[in-house]
Protein backbone atom coordinates (compact mmCIF):
# COMPACT_ATOMS: atom_id res chain seq x y z
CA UNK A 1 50.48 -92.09 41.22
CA UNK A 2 51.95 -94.57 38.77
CA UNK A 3 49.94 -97.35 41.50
CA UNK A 4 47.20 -96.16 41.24
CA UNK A 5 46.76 -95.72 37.81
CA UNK A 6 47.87 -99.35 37.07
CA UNK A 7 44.72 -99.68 39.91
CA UNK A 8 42.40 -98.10 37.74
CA UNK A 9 43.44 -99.81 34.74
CA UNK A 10 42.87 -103.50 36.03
CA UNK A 11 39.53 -102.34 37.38
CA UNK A 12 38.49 -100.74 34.02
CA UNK A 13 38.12 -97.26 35.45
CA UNK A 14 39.34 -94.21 34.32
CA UNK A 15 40.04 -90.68 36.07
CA UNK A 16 37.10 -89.03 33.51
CA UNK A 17 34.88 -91.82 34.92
CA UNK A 18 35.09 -90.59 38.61
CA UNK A 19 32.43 -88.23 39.85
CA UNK A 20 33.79 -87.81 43.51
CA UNK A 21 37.00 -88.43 45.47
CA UNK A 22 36.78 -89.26 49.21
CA UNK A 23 39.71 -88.96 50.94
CA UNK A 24 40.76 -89.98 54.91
CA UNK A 25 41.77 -86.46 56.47
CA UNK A 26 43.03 -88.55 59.58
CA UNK A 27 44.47 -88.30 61.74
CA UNK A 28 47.28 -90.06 60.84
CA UNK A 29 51.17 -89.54 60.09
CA UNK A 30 51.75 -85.81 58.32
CA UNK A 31 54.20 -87.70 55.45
CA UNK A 32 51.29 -89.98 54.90
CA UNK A 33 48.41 -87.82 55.01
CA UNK A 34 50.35 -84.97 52.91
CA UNK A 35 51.12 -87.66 50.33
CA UNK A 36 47.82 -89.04 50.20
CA UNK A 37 45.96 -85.49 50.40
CA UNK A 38 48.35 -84.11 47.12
CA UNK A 39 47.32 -86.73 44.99
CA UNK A 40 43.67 -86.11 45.83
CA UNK A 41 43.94 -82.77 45.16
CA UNK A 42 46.31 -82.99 42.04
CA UNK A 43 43.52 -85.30 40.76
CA UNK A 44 40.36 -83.24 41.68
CA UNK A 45 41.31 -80.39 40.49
CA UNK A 46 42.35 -81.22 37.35
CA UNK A 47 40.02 -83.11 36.21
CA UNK A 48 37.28 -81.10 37.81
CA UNK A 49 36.01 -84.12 40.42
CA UNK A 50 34.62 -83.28 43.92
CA UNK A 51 36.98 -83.75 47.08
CA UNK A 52 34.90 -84.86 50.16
CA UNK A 53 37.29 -85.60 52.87
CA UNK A 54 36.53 -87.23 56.21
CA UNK A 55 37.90 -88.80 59.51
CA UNK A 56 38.48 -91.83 60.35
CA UNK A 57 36.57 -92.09 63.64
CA UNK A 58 33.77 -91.14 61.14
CA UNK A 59 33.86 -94.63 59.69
CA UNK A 60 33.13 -96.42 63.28
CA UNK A 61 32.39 -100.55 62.54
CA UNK A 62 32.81 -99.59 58.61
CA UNK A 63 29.46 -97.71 58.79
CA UNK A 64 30.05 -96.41 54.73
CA UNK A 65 26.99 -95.27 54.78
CA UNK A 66 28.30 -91.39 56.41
CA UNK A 67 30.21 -90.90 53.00
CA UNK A 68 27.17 -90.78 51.73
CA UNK A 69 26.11 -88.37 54.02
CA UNK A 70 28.69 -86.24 53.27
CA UNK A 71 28.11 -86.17 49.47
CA UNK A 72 24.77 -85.37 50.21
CA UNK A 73 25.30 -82.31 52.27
CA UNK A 74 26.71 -80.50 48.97
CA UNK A 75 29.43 -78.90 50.86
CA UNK A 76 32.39 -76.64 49.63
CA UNK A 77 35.34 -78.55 48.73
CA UNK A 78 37.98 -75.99 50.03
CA UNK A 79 36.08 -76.92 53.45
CA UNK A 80 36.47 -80.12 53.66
CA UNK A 81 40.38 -80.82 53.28
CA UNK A 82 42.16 -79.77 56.91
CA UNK A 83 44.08 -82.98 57.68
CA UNK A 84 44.41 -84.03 61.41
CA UNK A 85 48.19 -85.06 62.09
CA UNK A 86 48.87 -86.92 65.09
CA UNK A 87 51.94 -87.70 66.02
């Protein structure tokens, strides 16, 4: 956490200034995804931000353009987060 707040800070960002999180659901190690996944969700749900997870096979040749998509499609939050552990 205390990363990537010091990230935020040299970029001039703050938490209140972030509308949406998007977070990689995997697959991937479980102590990486579970790591990365808790400080998404500590984050969006205190300060009331959208979580939009995803997959990585979703981003084929860096195509960006499916997280917008995604934030589109107005889905449920609570639907989105089921990480995919390999192993």
């Amino acid at each position: 956490m205390k990363l990537l707040l010091k990230f935020l800070n040299k970029i001039k960002i703050k938490i209140s200034d972030i509308s949406r999180i998007f977070v990689n659901l995997g697959p991937g190690k479980f102590t990486s995804l579970r790591i990365s996944l808790s400080i998404a969700k500590a984050i969006s749900f205190t300060n009331n931000i959208s979580l939009i997870g995803f997959q990585s096979s979703d981003l084929t040749n860096k195509n960006y353009k499916y997280l917008i998509k995604l934030d589109k499609k107005k889905l449920k939050n609570k639907d989105l987060v089921k990480p995919i552990y390999s192993s």
